[in-house]
C-alpha atoms as a PDB file:
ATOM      1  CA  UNK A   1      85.470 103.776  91.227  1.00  0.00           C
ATOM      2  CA  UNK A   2      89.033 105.658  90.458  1.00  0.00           C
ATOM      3  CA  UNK A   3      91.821 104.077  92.022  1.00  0.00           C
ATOM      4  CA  UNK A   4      95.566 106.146  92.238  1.00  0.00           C
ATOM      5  CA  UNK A   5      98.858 104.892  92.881  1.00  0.00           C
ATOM      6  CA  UNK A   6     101.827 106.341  93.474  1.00  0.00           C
ATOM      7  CA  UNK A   7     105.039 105.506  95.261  1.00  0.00           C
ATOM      8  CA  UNK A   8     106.881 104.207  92.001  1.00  0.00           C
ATOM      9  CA  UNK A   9     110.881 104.305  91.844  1.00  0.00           C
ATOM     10  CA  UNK A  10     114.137 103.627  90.923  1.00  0.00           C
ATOM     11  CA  UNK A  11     115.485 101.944  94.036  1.00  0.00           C
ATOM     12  CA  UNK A  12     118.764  99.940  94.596  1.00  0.00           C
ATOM     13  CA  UNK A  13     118.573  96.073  95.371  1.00  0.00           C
ATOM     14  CA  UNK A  14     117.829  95.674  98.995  1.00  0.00           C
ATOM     15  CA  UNK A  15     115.807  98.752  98.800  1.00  0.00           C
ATOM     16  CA  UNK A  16     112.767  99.687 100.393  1.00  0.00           C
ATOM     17  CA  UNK A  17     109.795 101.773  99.099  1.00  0.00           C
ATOM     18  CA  UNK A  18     106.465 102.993 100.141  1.00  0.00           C
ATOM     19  CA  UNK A  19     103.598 102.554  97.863  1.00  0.00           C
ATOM     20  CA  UNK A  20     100.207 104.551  98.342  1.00  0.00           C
ATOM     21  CA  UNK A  21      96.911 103.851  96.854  1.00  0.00           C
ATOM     22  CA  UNK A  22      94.361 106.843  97.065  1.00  0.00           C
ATOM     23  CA  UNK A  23      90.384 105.186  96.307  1.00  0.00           C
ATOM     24  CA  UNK A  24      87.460 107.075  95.829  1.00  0.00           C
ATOM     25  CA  UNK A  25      84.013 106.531  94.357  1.00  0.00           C
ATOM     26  CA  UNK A  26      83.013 103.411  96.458  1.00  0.00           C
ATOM     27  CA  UNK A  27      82.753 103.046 100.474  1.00  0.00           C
ATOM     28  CA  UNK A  28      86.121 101.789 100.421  1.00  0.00           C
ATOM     29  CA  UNK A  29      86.002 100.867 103.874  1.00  0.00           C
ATOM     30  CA  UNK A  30      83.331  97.872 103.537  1.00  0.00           C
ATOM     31  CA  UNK A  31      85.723  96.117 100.715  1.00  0.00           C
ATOM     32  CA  UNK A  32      88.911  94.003 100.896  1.00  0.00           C
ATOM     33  CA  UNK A  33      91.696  95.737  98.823  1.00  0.00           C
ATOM     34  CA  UNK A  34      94.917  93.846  97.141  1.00  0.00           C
ATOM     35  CA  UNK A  35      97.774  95.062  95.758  1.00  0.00           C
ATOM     36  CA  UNK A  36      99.078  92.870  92.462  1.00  0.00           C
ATOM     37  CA  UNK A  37     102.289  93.344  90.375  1.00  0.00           C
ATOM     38  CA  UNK A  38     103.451  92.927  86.128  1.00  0.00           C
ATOM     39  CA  UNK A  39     106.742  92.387  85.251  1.00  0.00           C
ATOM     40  CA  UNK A  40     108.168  92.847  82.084  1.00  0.00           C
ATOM     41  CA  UNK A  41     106.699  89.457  80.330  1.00  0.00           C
ATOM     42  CA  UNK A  42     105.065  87.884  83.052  1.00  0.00           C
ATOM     43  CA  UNK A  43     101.274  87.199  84.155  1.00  0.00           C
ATOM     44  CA  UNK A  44     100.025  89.687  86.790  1.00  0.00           C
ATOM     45  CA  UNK A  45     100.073  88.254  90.497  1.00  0.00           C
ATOM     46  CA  UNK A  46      98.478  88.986  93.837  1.00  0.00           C
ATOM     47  CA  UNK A  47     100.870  90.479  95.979  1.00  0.00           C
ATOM     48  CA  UNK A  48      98.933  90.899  99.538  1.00  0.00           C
ATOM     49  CA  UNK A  49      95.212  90.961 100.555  1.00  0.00           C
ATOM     50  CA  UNK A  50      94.019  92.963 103.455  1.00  0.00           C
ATOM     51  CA  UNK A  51      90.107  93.091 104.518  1.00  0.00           C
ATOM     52  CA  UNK A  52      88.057  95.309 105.201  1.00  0.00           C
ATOM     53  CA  UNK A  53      88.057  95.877 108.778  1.00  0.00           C
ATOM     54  CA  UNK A  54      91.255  96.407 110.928  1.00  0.00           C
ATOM     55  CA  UNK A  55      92.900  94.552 112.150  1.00  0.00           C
ATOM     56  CA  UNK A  56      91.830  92.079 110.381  1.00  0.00           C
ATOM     57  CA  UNK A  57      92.965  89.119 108.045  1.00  0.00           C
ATOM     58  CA  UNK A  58      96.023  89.509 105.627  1.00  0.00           C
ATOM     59  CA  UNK A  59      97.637  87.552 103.297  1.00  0.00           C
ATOM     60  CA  UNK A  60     100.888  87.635 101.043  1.00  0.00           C
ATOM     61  CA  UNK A  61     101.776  86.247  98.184  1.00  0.00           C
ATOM     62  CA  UNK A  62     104.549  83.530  99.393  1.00  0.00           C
ATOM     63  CA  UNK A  63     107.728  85.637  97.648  1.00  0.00           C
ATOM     64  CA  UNK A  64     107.083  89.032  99.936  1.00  0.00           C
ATOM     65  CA  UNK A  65     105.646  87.564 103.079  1.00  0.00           C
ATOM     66  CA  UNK A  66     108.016  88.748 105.897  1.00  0.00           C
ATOM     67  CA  UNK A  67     109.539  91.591 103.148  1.00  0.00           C
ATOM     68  CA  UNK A  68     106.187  93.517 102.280  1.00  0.00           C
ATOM     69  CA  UNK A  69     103.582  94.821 104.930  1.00  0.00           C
ATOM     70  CA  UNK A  70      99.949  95.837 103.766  1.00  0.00           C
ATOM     71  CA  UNK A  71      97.965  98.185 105.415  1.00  0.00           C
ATOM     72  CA  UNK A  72      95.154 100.850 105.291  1.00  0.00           C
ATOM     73  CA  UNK A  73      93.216 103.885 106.445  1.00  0.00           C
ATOM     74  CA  UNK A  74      89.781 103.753 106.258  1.00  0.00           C
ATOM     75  CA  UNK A  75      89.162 107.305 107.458  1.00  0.00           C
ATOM     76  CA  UNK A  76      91.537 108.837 104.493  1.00  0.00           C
ATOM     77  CA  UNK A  77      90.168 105.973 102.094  1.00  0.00           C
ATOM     78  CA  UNK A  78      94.254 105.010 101.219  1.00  0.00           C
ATOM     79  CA  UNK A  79      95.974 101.666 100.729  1.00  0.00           C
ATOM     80  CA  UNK A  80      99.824 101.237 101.058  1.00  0.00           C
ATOM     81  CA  UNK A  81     102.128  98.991 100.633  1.00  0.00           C
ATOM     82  CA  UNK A  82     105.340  99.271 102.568  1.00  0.00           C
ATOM     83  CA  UNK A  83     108.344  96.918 100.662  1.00  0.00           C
ATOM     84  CA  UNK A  84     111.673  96.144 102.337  1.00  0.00           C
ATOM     85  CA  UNK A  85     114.444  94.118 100.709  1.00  0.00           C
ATOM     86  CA  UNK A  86     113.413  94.647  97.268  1.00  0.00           C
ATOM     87  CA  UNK A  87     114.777  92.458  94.402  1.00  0.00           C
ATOM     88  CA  UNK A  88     115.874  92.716  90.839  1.00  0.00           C
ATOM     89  CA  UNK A  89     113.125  89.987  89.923  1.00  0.00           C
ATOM     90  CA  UNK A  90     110.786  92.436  91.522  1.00  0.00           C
ATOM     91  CA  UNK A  91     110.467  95.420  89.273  1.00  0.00           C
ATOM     92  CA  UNK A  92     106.875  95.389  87.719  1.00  0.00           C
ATOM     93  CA  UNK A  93     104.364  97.786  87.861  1.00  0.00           C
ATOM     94  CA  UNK A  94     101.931  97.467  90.832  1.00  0.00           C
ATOM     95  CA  UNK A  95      98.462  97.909  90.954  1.00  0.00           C
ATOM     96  CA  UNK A  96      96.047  98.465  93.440  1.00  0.00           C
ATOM     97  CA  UNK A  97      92.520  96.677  93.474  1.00  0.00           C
ATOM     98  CA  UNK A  98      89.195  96.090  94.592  1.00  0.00           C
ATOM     99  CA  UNK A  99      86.418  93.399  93.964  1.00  0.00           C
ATOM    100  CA  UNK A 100      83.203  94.950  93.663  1.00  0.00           C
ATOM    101  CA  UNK A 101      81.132  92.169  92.405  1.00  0.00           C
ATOM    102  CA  UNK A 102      80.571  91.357  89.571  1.00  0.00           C
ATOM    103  CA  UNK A 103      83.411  93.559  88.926  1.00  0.00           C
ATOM    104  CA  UNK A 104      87.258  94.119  89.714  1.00  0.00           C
ATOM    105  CA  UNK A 105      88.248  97.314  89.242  1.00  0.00           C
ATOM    106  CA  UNK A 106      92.416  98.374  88.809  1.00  0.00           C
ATOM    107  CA  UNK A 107      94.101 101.179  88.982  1.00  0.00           C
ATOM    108  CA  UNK A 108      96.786 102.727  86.419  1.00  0.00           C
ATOM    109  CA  UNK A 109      99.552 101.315  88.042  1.00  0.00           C
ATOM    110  CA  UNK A 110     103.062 102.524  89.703  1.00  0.00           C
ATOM    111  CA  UNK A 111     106.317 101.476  88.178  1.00  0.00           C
ATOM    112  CA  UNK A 112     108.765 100.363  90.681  1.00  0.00           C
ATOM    113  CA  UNK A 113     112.542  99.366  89.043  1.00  0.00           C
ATOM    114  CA  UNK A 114     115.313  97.841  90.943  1.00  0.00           C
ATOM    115  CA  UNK A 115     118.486  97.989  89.848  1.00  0.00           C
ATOM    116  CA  UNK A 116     121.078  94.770  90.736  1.00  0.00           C
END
């Protein structure tokens, strides 16, 4: 399983970026795939949730719903994460995931800053 972010950035307070999650090395289109965040000192947290089939059901984590839209292609085998409105409080490193039980597997993470 080898997961690869990228996206990361310096942005601006009400900024928006793109992040992009290429998978490989499981049939990423028969697993759910998350997106989590780290900042500086705190625990990581589950940022949005989509499943495997689209459309199908999403969730957010209650600080980005309406700000942050998850989505995928199954036929490139990529996750993104599309952020709008981004905050100070916000800059973390974020990770993209999958469950593979009994495993979850993360990848290196992207570093997104935003600057007040």
């Amino acid at each position: 399983v080898q997961l690869v972010e990228s996206g990361g950035a310096l942005v601006q307070a009400g900024g928006s970026l793109r992040l992009s999650c290429a998978a490989s090395g499981f049939s990423f289109r028969t697993y759910t795939m998350s997106w989590y965040r780290q900042g500086p000192g705190k625990e990581r947290e589950l940022v949005a949730t989509i499943a495997a089939v689209v459309p199908g059901q999403i969730r957010y984590g209650n600080s980005v719903r309406g700000r942050f839209t998850i989505s995928r292609d199954n036929a490139r085998n990529m996750l993104f994460l599309q952020m709008n409105s981004l905050k100070p409080e916000e800059e973390a490193d974020y990770y993209c995931s999958v469950r593979i039980p009994p495993a979850r597997f993360w990848g290196q993470g992207t570093q997104v800053t935003v600057h007040a």
